[in-house]
Protein backbone atom coordinates (compact mmCIF):
# COMPACT_ATOMS: atom_id res chain seq x y z
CA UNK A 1 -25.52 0.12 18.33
CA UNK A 2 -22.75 0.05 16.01
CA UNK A 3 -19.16 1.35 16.10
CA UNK A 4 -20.00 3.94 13.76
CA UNK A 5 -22.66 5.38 15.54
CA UNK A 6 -21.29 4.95 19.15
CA UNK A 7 -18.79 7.13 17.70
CA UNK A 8 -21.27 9.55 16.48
CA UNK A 9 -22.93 9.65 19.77
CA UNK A 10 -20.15 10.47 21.93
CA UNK A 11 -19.73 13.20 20.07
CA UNK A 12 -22.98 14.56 19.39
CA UNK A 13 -23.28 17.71 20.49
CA UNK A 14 -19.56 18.73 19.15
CA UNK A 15 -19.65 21.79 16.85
CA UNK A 16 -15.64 22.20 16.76
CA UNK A 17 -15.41 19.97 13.42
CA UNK A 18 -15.32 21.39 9.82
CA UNK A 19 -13.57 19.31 7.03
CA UNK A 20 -11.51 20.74 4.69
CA UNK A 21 -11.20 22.89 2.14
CA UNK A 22 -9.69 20.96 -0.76
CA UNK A 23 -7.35 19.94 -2.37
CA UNK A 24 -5.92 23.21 -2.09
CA UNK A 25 -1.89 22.88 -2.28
CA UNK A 26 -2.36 21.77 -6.49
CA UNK A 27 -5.07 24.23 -6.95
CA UNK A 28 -3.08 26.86 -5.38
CA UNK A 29 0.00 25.91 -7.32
CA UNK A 30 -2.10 25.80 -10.26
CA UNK A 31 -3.47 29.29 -9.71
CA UNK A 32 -0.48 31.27 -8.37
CA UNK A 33 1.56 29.30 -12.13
CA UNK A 34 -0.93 30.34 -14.37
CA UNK A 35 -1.49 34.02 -12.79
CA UNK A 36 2.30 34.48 -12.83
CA UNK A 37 2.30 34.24 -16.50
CA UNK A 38 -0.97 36.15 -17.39
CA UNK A 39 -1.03 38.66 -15.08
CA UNK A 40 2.78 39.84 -15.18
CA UNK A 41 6.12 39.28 -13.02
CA UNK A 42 4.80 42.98 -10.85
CA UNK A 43 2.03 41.28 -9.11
CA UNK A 44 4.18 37.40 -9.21
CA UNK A 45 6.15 39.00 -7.01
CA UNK A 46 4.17 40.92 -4.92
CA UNK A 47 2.03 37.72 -4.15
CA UNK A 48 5.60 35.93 -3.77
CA UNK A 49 6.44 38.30 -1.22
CA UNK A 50 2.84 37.80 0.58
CA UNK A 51 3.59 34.18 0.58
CA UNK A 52 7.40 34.26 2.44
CA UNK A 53 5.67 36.77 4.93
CA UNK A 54 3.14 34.92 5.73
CA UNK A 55 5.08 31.18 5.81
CA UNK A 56 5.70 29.46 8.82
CA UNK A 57 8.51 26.75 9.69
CA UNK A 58 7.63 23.11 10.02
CA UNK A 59 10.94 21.57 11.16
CA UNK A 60 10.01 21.18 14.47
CA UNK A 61 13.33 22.27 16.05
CA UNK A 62 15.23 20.08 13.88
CA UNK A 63 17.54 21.62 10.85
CA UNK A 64 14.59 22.55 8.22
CA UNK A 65 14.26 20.79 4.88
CA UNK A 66 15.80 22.18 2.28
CA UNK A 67 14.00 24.09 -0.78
CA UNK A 68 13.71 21.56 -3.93
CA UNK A 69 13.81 23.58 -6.87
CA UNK A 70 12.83 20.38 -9.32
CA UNK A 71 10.44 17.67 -8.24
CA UNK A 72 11.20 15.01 -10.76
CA UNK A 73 10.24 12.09 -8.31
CA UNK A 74 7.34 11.75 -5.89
CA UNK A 75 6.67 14.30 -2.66
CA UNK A 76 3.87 14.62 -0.09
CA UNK A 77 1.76 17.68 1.41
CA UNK A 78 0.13 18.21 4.32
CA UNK A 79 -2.83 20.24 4.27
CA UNK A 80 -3.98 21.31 8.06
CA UNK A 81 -7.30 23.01 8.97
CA UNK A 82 -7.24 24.86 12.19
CA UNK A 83 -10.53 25.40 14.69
CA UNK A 84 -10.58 28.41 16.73
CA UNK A 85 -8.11 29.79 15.17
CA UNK A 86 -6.55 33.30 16.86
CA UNK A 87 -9.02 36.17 15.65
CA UNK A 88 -11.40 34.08 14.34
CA UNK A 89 -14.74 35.40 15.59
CA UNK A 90 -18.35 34.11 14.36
CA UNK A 91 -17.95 30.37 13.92
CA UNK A 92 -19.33 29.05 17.33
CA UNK A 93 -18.55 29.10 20.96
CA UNK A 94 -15.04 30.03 21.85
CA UNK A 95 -12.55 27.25 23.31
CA UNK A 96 -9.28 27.80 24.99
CA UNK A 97 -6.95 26.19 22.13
CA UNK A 98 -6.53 25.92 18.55
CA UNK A 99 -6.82 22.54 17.13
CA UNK A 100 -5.71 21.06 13.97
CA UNK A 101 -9.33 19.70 13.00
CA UNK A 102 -8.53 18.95 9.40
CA UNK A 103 -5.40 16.21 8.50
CA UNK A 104 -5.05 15.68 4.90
CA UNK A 105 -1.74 14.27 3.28
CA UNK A 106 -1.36 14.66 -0.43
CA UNK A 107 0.79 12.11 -1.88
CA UNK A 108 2.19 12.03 -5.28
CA UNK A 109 3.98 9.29 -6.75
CA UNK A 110 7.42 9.14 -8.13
CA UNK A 111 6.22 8.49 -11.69
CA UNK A 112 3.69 11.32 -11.59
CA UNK A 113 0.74 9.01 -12.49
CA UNK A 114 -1.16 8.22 -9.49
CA UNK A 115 -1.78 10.46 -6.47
CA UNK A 116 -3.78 10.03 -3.07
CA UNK A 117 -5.30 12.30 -0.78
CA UNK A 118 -5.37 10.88 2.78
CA UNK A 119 -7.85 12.01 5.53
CA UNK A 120 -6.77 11.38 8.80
CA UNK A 121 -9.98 11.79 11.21
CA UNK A 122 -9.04 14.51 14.00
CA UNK A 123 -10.19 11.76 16.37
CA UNK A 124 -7.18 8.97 15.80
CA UNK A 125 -5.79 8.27 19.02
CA UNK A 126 -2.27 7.29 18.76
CA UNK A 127 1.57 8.52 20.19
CA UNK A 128 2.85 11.89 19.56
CA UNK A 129 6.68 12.93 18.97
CA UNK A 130 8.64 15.88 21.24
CA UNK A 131 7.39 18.85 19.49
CA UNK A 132 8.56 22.53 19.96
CA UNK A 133 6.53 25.48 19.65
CA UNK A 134 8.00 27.50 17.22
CA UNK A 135 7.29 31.11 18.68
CA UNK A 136 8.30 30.49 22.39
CA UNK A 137 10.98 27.24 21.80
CA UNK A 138 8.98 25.35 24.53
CA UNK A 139 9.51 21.82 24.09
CA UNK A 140 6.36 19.05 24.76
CA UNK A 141 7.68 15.75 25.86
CA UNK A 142 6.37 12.99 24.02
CA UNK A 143 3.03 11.59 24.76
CA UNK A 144 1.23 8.39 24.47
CA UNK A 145 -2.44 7.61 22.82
CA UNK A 146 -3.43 10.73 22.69
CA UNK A 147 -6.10 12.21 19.68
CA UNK A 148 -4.30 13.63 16.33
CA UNK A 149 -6.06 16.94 17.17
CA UNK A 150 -3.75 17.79 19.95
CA UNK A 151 -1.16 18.02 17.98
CA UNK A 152 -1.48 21.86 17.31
CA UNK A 153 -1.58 23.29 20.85
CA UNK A 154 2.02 21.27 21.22
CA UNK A 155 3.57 22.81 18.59
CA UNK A 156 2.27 24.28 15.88
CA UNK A 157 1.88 22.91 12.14
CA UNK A 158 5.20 21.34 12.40
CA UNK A 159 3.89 19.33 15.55
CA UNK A 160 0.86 18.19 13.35
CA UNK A 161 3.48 17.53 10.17
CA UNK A 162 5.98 15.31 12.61
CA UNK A 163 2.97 13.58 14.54
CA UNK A 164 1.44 12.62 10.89
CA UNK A 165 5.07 11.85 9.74
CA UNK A 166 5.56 9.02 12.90
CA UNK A 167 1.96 7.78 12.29
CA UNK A 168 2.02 6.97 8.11
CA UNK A 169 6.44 6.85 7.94
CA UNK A 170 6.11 9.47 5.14
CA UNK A 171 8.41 12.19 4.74
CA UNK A 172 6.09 15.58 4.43
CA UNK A 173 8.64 18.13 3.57
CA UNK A 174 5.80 20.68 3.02
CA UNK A 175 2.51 21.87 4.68
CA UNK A 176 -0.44 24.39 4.22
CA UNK A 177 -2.53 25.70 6.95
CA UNK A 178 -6.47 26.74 6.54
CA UNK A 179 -9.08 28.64 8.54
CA UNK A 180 -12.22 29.02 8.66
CA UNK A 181 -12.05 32.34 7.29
CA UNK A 182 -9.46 31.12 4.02
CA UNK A 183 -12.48 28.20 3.52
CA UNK A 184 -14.96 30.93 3.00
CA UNK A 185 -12.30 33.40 1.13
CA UNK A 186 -11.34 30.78 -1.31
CA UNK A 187 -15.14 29.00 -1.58
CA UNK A 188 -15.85 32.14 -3.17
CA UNK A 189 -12.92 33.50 -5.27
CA UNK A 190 -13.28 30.05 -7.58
CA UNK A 191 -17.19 30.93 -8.07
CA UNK A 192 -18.41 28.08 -6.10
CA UNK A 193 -18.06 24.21 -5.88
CA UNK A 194 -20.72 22.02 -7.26
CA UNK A 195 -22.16 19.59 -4.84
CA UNK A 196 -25.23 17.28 -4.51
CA UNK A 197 -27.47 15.44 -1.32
CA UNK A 198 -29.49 13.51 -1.76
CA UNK A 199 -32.28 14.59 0.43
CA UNK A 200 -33.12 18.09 1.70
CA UNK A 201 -30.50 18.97 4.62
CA UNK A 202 -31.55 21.73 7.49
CA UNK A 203 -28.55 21.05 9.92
CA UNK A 204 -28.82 23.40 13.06
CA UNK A 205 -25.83 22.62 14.56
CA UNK A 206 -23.54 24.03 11.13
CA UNK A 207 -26.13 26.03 9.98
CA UNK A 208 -26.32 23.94 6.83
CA UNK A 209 -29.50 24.18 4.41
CA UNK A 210 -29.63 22.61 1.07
CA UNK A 211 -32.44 21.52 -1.44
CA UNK A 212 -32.57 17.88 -2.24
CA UNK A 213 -30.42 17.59 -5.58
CA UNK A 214 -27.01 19.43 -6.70
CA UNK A 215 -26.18 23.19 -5.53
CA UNK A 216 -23.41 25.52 -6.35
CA UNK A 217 -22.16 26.12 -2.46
CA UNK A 218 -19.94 29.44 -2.24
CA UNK A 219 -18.85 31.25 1.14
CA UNK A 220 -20.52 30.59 4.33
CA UNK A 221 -22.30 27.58 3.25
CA UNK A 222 -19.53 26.27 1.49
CA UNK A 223 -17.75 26.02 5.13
CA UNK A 224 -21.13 25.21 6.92
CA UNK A 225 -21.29 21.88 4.30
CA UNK A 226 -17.68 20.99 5.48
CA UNK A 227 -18.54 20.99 8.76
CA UNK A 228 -21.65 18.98 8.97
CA UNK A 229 -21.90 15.92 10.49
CA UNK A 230 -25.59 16.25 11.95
CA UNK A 231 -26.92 16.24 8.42
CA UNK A 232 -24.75 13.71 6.39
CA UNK A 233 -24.58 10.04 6.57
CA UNK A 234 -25.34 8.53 10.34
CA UNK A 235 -24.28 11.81 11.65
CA UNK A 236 -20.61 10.34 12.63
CA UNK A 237 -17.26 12.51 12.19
CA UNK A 238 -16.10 9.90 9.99
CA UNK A 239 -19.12 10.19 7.60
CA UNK A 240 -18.15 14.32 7.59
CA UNK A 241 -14.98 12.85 5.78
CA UNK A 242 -16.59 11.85 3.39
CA UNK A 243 -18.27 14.96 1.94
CA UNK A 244 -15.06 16.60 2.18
CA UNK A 245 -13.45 14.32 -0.03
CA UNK A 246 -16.78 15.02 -2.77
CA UNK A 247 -16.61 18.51 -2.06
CA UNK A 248 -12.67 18.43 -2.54
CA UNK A 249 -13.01 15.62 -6.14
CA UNK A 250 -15.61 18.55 -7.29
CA UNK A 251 -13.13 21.38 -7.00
CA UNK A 252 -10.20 19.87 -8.72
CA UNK A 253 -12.56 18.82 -11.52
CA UNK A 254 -13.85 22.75 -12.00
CA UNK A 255 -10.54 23.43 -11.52
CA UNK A 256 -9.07 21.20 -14.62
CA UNK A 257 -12.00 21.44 -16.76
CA UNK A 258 -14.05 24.77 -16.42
CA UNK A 259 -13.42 28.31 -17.75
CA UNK A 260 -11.49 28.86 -14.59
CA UNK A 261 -8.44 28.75 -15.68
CA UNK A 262 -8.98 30.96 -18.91
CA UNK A 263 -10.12 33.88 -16.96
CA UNK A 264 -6.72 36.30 -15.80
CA UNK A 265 -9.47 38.18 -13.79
CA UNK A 266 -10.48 34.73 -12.00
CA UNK A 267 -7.04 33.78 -11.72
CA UNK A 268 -5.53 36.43 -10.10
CA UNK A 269 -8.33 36.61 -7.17
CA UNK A 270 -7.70 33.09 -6.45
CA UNK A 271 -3.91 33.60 -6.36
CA UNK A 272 -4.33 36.62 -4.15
CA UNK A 273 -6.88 35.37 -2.03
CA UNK A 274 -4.99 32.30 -1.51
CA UNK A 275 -1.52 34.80 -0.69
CA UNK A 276 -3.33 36.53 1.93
CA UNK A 277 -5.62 33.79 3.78
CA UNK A 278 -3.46 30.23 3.28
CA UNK A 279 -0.21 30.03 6.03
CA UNK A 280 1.90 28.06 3.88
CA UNK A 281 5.02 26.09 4.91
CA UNK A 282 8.45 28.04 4.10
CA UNK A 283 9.84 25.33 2.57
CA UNK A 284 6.01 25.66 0.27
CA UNK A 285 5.89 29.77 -0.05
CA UNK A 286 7.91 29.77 -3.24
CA UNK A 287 6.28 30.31 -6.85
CA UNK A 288 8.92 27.89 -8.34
CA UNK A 289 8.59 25.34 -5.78
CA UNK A 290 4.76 25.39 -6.61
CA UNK A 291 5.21 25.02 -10.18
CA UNK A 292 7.60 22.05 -10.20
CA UNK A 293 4.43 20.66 -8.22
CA UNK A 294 2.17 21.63 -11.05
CA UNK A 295 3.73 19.80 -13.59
CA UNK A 296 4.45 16.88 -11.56
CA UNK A 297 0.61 16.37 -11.02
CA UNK A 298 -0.90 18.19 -13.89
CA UNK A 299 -1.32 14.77 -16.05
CA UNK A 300 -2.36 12.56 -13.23
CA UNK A 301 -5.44 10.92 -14.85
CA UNK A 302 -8.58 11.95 -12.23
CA UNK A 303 -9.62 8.17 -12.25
CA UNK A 304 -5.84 7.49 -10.86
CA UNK A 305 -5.79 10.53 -7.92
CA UNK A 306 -8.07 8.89 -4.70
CA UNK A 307 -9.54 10.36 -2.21
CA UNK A 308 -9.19 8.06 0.94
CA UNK A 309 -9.57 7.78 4.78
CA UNK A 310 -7.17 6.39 6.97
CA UNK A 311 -8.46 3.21 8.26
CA UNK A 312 -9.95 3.20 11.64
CA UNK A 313 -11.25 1.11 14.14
CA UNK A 314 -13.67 2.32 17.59
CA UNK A 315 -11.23 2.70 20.49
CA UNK A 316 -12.00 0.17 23.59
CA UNK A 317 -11.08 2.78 26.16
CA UNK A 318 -13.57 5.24 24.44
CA UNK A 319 -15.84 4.72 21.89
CA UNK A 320 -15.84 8.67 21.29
CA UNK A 321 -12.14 8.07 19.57
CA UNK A 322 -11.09 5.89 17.10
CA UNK A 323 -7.69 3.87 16.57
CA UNK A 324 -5.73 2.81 13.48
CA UNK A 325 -7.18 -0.77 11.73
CA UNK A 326 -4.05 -2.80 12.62
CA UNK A 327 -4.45 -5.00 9.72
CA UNK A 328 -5.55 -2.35 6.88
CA UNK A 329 -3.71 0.39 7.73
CA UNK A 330 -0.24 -0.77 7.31
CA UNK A 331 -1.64 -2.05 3.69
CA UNK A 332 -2.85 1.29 2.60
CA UNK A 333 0.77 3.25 4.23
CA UNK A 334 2.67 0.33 2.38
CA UNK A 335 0.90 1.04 -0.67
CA UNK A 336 1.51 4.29 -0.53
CA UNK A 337 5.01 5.02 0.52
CA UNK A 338 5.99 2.06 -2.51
CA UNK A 339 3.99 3.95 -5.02
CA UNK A 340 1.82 1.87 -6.17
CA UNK A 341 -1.53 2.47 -7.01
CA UNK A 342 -4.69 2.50 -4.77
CA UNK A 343 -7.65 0.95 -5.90
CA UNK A 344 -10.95 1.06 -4.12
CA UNK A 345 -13.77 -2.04 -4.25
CA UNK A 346 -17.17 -0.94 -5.22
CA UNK A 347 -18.51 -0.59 -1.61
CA UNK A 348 -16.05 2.49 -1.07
CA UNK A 349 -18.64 5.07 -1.10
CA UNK A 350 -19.21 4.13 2.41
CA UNK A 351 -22.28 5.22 4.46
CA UNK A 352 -22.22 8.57 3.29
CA UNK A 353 -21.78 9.29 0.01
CA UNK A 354 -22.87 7.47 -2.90
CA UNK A 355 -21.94 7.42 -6.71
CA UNK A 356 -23.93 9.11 -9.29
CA UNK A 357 -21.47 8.85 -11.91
CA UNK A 358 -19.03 6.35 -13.28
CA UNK A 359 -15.02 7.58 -12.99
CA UNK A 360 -14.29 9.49 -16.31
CA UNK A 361 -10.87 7.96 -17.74
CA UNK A 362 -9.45 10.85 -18.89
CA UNK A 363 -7.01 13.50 -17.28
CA UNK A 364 -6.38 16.80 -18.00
CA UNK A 365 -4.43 15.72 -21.44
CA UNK A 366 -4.35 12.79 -22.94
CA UNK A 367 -3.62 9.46 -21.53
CA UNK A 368 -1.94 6.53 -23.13
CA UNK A 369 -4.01 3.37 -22.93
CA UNK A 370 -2.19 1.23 -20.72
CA UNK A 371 -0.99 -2.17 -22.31
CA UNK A 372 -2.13 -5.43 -21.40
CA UNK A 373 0.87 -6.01 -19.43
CA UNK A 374 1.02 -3.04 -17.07
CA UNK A 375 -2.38 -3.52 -16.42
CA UNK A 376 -1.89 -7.23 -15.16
CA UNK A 377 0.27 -5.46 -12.74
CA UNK A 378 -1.84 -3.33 -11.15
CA UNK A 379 -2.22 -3.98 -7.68
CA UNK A 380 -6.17 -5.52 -6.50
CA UNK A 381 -8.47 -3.11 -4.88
CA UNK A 382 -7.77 -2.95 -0.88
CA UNK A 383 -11.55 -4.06 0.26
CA UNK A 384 -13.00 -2.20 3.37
CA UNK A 385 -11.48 1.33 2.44
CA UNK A 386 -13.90 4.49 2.57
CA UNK A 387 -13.11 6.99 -0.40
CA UNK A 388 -13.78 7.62 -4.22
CA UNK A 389 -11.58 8.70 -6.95
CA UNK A 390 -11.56 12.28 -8.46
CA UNK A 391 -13.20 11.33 -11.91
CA UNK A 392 -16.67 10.45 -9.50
CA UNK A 393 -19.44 12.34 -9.27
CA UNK A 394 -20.75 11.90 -5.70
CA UNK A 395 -23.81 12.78 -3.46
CA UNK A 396 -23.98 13.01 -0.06
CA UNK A 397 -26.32 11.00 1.79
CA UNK A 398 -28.44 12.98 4.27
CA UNK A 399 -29.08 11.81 7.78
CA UNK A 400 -31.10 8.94 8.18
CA UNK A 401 -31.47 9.00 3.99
């Protein structure tokens, strides 16, 4: 039995997991810009006002992080998905604490050409920081090989922010916080993400059915495709990452390319669906803050913004868990707290996904061709990472396919 699978089997009758919604933080920025200038300064600032009323801290009992009104070098974003979730009703049985089941960290670089999107699998066993919960001020001592999705019941997103922070040595100034409920909500305000499998799926566990071939998911299936593992890959959590990061690539290329963003009508749903549904970070619930954002990114070439997992090993003491890759971990953080660009080898697709289109060089404008030079310098392609870039078109591979 392999790693992979011992993992899956642990773990095989665990319906907590769904994998995230997207790449939301740009997208959001993207939508609440453009809305502000098309659909008036009235409704910018009533969804500004939704957004500081609905923000949470994330400085963890430490002085918070100031506001940057100008992001003219590189920043990072966490994106958190919560299970169970208070009030959530209708998404399986009920457990006694919310987790953070989704860890994403969106990283920017300084000179605004490259980006990556990390996935940290909820499973990572590895030390947490003293965390405070931010509602009663009860402190959690800190703790030692523990999984990343305790992180929440100690604190809060700012427990998940600092216990990502200690773990990659980034800075993550800002954060943004999804249910289940803002998965569906936001699914269907952008009319549906294109996705493809490449066999018929009927997954009992999410409640996932697809046809063989590429669907337009919205809603409920939308967040049933995010959370299945049964049905993708060799049924393993790490394979779910995986059709997150398609399902994520698709969305930020219907949201750069498609009528989307010419529609004031389309616009303003997804800005005031995202207001009302997405717990964003204080130092994040600001319009301004969110367009500085948007025009640090809005020229990354797709082919240069990667989707990628952390790397993982099987834990000795429990093959359920997994632990960082001591050797290609600290290549990937070094990588990406220096900048520099990550490149993936052609086996990156993994298990669970595979290619059915070459990366597109282009980006939302135009690119200059890079000279001979700068291209010498690029850095090789880190081999045994599990990812794709935005520009490709992706399937995922159904169980046992």
């Amino acid at each position: 039995m392999s790693a992979v699978q011992r993992h899956r089997a642990g773990s095989a009758h665990d319906r907590r997991g769904w994998r995230g919604l997207l790449r939301g933080l740009v997208t959001v920025a993207l939508v609440l810009t453009v809305s502000a200038v098309s659909i008036g300064a009235i409704a910018s600032w009533q969804l500004t006002r939704t957004l500081v009323a609905n923000s949470v801290s994330i400085d963890n009992g430490h002085a918070p992080v100031p506001n940057i009104a100008a992001l003219s070098g590189g920043f990072n974003v966490m994106l958190v998905g919560e299970d169970n979730a208070p009030g959530q009703h209708g998404w399986g049985s009920a457990r006694q604490s919310t987790q953070n089941d989704v860890d994403i960290v969106v990283h920017v670089a300084a000179d605004h050409r490259s980006g990556v999107v990390l996935s940290i699998p909820r499973d990572l066993v590895i030390d947490h920081p003293q965390c405070e919960d931010p509602t009663t001020k009860q402190v959690f001592p800190p703790m030692l090989q523990q999984p990343l999705n305790t992180a929440f019941m100690r604190g809060g997103l700012g427990c998940v922010v600092a216990t990502t922070s200690r773990l990659t040595g980034l800075t993550i100034p800002y954060a943004a916080l999804f249910s289940f409920s803002s998965t569906v909500a936001m699914a269907d305000a952008v009319g549906g993400v294109p996705v493809c499998v490449t066999k018929a799926i009927d997954d009992p566990y999410s409640g996932l059915k697809l046809p063989a071939g590429r669907s337009v998911i919205t809603g409920r299936t939308a967040l049933a495709y995010l959370r299945s593992r049964h049905g993708v890959g060799d049924g393993s959590d790490l394979a779910r990452i995986s059709s997150q990061q398609a399902y994520m690539s698709s969305l930020m290329r219907k949201m750069t390319s498609s009528s989307t963003l010419t529609s004031p009508t389309r616009l303003y749903t997804l800005a005031a669906t995202a207001a009302h549904t997405v717990t964003l970070s204080t130092s994040l619930a600001s319009i301004d803050t969110m367009v500085s954002m948007l025009l640090a990114v809005k020229d990354i070439p797709t082919n240069r913004f990667v989707f990628v997992q952390y790397p993982t090993r099987p834990d000795p003491a429990n093959l359920n868990k997994v632990v960082p890759d001591p050797y290609l971990a600290p290549l990937l953080l070094k990588r990406i707290s220096t900048d520099q660009p990550v490149r993936l080898d052609h086996a990156a697709s993994g298990y669970s996904t595979t290619v059915v289109k070459a990366p597109a060089h282009h980006a939302a404008t135009s690119t200059p061709t890079p000279s001979p030079t700068s291209t010498a310098r690029q850095p090789a392609a880190l081999s045994g990472l599990n990812g794709q870039t935005a520009a490709q078109q992706t399937c995922s591979v159904a169980f046992h396919g």
